[in-house]
PDB file of N, CA and C in Angstrom:
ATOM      1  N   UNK A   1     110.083 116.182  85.686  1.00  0.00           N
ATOM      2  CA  UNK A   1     110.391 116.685  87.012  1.00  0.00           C
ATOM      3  C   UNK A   1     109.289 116.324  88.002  1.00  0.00           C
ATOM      4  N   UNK A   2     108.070 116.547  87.578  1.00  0.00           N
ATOM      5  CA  UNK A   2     107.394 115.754  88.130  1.00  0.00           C
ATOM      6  C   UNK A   2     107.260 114.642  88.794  1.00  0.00           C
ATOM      7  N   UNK A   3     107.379 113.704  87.969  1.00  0.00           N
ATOM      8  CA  UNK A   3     107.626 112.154  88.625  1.00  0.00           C
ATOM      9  C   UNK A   3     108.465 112.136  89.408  1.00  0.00           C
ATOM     10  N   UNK A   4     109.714 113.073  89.318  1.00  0.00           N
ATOM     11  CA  UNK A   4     110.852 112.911  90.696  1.00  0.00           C
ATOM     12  C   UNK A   4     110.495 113.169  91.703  1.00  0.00           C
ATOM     13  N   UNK A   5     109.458 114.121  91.734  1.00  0.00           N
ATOM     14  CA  UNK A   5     109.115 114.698  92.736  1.00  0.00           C
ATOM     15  C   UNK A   5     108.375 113.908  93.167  1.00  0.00           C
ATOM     16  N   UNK A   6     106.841 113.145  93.024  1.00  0.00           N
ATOM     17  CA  UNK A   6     106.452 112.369  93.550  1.00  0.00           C
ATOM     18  C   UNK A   6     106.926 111.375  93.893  1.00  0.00           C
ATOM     19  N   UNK A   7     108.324 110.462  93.308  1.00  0.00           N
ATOM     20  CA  UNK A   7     108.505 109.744  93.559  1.00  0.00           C
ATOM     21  C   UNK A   7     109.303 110.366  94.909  1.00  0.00           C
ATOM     22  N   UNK A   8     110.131 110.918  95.159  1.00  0.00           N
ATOM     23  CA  UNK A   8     110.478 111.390  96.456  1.00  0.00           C
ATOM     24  C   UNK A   8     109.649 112.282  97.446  1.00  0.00           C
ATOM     25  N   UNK A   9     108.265 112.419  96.786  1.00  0.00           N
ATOM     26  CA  UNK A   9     106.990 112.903  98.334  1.00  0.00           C
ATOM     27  C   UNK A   9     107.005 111.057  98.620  1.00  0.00           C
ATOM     28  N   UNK A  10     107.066 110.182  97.977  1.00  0.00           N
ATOM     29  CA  UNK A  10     106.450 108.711  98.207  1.00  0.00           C
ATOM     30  C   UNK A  10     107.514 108.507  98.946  1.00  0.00           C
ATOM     31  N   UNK A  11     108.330 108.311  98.571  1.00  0.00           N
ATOM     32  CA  UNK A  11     109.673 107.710  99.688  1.00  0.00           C
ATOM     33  C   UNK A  11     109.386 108.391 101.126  1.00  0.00           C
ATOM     34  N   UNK A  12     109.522 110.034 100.966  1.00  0.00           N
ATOM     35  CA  UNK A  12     109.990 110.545 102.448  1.00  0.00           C
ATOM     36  C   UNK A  12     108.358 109.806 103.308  1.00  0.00           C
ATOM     37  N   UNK A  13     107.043 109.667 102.678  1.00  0.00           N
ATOM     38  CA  UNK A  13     106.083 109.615 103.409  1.00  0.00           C
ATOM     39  C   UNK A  13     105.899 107.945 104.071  1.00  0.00           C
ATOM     40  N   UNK A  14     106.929 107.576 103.797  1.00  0.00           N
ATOM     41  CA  UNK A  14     106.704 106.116 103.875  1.00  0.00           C
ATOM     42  C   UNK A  14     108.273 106.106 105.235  1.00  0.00           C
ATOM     43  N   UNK A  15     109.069 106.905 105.800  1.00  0.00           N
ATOM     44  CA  UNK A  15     109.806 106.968 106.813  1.00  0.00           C
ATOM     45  C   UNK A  15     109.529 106.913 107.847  1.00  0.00           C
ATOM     46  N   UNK A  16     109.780 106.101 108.800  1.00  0.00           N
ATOM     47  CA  UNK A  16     109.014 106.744 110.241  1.00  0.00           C
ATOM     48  C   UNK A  16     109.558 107.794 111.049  1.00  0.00           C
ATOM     49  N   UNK A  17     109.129 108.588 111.642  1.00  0.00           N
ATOM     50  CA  UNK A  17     109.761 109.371 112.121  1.00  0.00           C
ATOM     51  C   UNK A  17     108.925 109.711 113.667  1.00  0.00           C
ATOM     52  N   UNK A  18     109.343 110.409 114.755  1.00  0.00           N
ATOM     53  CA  UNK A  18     109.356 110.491 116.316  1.00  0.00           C
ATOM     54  C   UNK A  18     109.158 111.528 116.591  1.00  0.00           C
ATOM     55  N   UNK A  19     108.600 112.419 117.754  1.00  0.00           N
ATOM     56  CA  UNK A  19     108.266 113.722 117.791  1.00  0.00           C
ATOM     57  C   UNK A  19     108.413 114.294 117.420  1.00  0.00           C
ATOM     58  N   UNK A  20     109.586 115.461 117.178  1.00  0.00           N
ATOM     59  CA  UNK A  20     109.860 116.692 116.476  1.00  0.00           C
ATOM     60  C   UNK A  20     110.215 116.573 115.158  1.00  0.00           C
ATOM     61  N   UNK A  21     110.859 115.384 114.678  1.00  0.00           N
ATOM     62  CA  UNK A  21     110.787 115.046 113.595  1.00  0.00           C
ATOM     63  C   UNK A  21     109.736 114.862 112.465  1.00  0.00           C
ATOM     64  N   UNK A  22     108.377 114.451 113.373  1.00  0.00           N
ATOM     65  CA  UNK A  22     107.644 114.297 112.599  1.00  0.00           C
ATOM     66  C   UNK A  22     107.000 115.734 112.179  1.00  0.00           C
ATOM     67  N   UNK A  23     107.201 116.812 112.994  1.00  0.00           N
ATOM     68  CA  UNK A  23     106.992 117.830 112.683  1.00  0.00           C
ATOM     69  C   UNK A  23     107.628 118.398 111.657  1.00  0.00           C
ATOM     70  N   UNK A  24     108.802 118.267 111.364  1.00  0.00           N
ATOM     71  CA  UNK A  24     110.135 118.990 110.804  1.00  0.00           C
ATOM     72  C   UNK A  24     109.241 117.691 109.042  1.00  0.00           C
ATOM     73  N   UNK A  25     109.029 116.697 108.877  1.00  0.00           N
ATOM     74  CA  UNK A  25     109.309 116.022 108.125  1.00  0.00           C
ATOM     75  C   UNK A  25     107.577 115.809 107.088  1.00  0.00           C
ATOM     76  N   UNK A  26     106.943 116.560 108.188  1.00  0.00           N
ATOM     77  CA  UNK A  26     105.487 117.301 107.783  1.00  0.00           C
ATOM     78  C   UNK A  26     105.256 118.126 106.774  1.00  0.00           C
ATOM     79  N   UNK A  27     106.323 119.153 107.499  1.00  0.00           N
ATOM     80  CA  UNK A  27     107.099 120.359 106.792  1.00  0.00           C
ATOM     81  C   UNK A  27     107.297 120.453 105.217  1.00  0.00           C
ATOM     82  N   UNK A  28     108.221 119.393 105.088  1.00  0.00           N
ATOM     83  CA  UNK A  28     109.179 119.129 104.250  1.00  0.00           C
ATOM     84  C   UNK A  28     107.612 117.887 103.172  1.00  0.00           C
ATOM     85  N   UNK A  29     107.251 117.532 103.841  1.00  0.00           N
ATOM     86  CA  UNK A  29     106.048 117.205 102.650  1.00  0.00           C
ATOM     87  C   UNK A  29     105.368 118.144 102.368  1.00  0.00           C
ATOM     88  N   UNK A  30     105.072 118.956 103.027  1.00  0.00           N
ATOM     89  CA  UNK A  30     103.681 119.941 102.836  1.00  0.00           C
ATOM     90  C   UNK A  30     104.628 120.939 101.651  1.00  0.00           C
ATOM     91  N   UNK A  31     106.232 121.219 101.523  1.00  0.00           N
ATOM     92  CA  UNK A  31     107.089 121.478 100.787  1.00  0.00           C
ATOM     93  C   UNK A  31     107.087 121.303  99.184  1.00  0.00           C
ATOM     94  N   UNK A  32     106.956 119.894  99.739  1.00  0.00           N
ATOM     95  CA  UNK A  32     107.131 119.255  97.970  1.00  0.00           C
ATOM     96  C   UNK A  32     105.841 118.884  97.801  1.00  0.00           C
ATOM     97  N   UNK A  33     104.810 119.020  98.567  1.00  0.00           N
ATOM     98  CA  UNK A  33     103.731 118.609  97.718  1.00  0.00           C
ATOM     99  C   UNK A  33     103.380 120.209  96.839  1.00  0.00           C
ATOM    100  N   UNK A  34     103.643 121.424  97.658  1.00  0.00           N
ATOM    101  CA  UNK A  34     103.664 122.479  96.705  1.00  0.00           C
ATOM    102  C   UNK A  34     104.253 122.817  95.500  1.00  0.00           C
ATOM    103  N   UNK A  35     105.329 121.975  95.115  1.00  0.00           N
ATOM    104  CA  UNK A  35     106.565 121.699  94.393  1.00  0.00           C
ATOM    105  C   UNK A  35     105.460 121.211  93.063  1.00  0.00           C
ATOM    106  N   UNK A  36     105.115 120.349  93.369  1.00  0.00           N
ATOM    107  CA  UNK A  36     104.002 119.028  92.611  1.00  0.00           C
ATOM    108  C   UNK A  36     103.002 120.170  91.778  1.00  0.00           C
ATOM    109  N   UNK A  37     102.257 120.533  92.689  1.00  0.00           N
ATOM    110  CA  UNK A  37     101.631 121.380  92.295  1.00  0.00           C
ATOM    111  C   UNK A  37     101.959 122.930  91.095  1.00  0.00           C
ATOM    112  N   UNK A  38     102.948 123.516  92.010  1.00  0.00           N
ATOM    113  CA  UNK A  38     103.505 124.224  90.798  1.00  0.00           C
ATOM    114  C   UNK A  38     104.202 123.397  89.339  1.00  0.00           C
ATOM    115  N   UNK A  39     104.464 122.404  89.686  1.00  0.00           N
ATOM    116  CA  UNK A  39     105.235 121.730  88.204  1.00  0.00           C
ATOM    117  C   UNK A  39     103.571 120.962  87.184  1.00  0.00           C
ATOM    118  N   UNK A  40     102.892 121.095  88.129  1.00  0.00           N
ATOM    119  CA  UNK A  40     101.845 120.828  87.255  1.00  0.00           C
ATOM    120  C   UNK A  40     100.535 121.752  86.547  1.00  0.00           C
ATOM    121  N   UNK A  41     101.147 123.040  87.331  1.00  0.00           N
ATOM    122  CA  UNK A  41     100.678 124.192  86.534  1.00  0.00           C
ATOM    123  C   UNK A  41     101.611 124.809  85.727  1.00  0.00           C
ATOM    124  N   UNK A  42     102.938 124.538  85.231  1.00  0.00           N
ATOM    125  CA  UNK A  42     103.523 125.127  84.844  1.00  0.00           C
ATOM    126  C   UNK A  42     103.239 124.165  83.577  1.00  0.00           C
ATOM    127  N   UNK A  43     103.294 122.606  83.677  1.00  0.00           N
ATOM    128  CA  UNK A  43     102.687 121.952  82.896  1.00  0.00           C
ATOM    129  C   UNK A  43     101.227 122.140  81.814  1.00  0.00           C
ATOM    130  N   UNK A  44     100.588 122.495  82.685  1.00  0.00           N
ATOM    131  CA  UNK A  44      99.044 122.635  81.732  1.00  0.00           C
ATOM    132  C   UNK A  44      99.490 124.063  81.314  1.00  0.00           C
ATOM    133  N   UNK A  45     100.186 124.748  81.896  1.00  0.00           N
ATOM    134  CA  UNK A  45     100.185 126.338  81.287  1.00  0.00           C
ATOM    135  C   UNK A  45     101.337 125.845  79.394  1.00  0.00           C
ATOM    136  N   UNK A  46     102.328 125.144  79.255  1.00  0.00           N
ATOM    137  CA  UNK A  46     102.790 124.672  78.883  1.00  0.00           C
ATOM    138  C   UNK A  46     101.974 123.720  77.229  1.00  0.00           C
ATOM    139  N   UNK A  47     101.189 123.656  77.980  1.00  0.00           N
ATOM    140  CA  UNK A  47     100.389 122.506  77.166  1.00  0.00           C
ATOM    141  C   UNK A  47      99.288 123.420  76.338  1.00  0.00           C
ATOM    142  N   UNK A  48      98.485 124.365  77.190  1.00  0.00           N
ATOM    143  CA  UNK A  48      97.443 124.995  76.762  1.00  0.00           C
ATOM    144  C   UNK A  48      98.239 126.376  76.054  1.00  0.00           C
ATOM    145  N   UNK A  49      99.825 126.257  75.406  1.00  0.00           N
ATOM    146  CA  UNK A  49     100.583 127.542  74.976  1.00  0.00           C
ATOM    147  C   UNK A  49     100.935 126.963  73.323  1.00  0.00           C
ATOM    148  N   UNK A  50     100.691 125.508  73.483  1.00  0.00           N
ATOM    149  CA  UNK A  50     100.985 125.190  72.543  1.00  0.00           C
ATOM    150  C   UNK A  50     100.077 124.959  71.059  1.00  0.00           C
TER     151      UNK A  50
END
């Protein structure tokens, strides 16, 4: 799940986008980069259970 996820923070960050959009599309990274983050603590929590 991971990798999906980065691979789609990589796509959306590579879009151009125009005033308010770029706000709205900021958003939506600052989103999934939290996404990233939780799947990679859920990961080491995962790892260090085993």
């Amino acid at each position: 799940m991971k990798e999906k996820l980065v691979k789609l923070y990589n796509t959306m960050n590579m879009i151009e986008t125009k005033g308010r959009n770029t706000k709205i599309m900021a958003e939506c990274l600052g989103f999934v980069e939290g996404l990233i983050k939780e799947e990679q603590k859920n990961e080491v929590k995962e790892n260090t259970e085993e």
